[in-house]
C-alpha atoms as a PDB file:
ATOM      1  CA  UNK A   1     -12.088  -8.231  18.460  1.00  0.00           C
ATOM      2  CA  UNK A   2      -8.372  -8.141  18.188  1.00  0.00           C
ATOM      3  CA  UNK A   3      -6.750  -4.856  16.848  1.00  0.00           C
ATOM      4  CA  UNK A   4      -3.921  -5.305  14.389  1.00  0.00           C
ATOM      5  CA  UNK A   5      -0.287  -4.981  15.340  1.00  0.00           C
ATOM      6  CA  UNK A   6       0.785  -1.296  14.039  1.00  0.00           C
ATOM      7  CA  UNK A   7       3.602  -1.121  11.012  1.00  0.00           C
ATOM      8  CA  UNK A   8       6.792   0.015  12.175  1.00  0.00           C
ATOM      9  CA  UNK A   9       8.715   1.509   9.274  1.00  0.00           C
ATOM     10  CA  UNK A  10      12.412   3.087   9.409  1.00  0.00           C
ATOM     11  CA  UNK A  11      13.910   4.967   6.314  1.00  0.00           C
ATOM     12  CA  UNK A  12      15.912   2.094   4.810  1.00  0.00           C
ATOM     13  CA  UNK A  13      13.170  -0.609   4.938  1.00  0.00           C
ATOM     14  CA  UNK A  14      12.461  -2.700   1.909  1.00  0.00           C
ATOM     15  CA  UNK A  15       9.035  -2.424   1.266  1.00  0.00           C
ATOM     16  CA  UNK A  16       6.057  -3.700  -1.200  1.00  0.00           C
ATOM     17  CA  UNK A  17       2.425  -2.385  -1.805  1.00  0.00           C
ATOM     18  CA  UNK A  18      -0.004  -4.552  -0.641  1.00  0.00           C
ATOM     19  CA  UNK A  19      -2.637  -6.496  -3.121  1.00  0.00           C
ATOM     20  CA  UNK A  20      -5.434  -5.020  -4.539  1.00  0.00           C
ATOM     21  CA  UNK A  21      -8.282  -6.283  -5.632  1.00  0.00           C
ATOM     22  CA  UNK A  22      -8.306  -5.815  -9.450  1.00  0.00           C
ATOM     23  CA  UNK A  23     -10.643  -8.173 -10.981  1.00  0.00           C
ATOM     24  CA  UNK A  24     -14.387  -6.176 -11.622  1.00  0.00           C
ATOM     25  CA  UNK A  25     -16.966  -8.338 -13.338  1.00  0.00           C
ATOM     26  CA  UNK A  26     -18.200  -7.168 -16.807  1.00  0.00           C
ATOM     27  CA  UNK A  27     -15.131  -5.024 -18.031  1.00  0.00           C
ATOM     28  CA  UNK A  28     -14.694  -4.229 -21.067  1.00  0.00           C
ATOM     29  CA  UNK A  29     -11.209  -5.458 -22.412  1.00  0.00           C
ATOM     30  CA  UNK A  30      -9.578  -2.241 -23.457  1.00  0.00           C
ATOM     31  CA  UNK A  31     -10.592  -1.153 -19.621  1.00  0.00           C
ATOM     32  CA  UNK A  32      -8.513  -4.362 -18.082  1.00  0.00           C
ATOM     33  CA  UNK A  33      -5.991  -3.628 -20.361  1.00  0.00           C
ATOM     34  CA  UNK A  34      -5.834  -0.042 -19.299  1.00  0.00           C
ATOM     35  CA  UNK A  35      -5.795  -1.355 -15.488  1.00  0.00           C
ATOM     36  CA  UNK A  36      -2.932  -4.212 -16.110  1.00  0.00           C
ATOM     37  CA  UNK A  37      -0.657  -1.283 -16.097  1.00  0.00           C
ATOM     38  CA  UNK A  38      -1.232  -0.341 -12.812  1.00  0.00           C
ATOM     39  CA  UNK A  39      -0.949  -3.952 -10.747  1.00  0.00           C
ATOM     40  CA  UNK A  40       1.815  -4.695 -11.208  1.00  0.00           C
ATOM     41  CA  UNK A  41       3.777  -5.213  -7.883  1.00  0.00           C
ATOM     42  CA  UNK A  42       6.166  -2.724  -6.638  1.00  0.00           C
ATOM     43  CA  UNK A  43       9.012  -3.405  -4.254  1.00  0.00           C
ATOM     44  CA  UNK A  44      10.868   0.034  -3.345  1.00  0.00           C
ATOM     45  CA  UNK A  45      12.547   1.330   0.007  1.00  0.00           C
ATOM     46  CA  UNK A  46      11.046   3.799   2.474  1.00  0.00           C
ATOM     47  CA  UNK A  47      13.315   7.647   2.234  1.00  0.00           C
ATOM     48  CA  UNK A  48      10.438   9.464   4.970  1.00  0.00           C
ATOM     49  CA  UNK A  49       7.716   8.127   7.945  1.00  0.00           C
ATOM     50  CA  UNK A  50       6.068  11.226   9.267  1.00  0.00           C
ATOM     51  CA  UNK A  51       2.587  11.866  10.406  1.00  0.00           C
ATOM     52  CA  UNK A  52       0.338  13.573   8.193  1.00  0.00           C
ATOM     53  CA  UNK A  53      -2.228  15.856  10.238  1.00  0.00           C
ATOM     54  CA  UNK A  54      -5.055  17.103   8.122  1.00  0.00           C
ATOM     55  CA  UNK A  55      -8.042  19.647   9.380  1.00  0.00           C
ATOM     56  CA  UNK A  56     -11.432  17.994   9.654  1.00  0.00           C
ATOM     57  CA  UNK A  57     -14.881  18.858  10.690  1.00  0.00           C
ATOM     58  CA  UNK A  58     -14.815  17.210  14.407  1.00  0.00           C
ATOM     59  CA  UNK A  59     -13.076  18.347  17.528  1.00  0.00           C
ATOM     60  CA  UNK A  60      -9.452  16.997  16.509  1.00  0.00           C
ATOM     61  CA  UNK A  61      -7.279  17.004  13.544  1.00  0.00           C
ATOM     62  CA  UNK A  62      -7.253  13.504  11.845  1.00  0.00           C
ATOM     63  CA  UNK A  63      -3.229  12.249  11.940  1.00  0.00           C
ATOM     64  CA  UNK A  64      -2.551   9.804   9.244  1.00  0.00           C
ATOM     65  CA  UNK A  65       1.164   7.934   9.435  1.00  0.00           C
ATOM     66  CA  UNK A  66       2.688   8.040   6.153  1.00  0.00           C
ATOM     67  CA  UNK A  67       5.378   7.395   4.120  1.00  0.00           C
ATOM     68  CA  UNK A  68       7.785   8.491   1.477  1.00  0.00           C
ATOM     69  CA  UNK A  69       8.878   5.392  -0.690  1.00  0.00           C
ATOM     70  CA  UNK A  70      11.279   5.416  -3.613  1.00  0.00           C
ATOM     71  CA  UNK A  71      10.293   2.361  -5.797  1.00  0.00           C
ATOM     72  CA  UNK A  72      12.753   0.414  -7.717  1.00  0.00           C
ATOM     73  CA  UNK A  73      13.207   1.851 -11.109  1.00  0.00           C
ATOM     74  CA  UNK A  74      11.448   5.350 -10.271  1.00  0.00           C
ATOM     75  CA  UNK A  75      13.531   8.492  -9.958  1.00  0.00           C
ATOM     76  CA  UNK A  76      11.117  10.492  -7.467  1.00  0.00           C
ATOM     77  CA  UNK A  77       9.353   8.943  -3.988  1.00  0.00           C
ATOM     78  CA  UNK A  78       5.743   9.220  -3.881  1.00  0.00           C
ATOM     79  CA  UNK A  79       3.674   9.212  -0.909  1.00  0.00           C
ATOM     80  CA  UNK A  80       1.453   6.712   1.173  1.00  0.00           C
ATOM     81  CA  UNK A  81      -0.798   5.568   3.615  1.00  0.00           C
ATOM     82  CA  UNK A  82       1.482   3.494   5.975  1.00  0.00           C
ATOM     83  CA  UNK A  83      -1.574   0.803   5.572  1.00  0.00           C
ATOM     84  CA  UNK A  84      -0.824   0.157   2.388  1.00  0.00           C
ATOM     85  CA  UNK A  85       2.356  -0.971   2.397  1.00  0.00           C
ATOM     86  CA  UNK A  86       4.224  -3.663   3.883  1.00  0.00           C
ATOM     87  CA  UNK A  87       7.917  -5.034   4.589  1.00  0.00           C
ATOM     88  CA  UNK A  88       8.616  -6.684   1.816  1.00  0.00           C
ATOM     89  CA  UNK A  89       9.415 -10.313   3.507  1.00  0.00           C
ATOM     90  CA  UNK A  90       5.696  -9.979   5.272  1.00  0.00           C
ATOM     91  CA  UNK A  91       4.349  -9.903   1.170  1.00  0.00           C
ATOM     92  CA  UNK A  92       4.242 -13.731   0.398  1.00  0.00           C
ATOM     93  CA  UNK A  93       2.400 -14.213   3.480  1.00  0.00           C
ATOM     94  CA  UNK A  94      -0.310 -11.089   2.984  1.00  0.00           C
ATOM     95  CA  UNK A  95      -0.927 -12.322  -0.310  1.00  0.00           C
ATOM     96  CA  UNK A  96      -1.916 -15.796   0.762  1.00  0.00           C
ATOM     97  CA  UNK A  97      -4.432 -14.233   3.408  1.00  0.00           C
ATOM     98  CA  UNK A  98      -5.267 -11.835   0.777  1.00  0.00           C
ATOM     99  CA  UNK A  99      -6.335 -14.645  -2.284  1.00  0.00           C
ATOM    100  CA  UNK A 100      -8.191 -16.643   0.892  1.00  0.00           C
ATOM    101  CA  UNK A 101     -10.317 -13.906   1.825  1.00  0.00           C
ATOM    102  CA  UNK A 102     -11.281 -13.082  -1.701  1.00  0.00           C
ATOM    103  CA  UNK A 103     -11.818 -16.724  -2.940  1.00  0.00           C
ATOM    104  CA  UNK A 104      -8.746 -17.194  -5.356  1.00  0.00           C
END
């Protein structure tokens, strides 16, 4: 099995969350509306990479790469799993793979 390229982010990069899966059978409709307000795409640009190291119960610390992204319109960067975000001209192409996988 292949292993997937690793992310390479500097501060400066344009970036984009990548899709999620939002569509759960059986929801009520105030629930999806409640949800719409959360998918909607954000394109922002990355202020801090760093490695996050966090204690756990095995022989090593678990390092998670992370990042700090400012988001258009937003005042304050919020934090994330370098996995879930991507350069914002690899998006178009993520999302195609993405709807493929899960049947749209």
């Amino acid at each position: 099995m292949a292993t997937k390229k690793k992310q390479v982010f500097k501060v400066g990069d344009r970036v984009a969350e990548r899709p999620k899966a939002t569509m759960i059978p059986g929801l009520k409709a105030e629930s999806r509306q409640k949800i719409a307000a959360y998918s909607v795409q954000r394109y922002g640009v990355v202020v801090d990479v760093y490695t996050k190291v966090s204690p756990s119960l095995g022989k090593r610390p678990a390092k998670m790469s992370c990042l700090k992204v400012l988001w258009d319109g937003m005042q304050t960067p919020s934090e994330h799993a370098q996995m879930r975000i991507c350069h914002e001209s690899e998006l178009e192409g993520i999302r195609e793979g993405f709807s493929h996988i899960i049947g749209g």
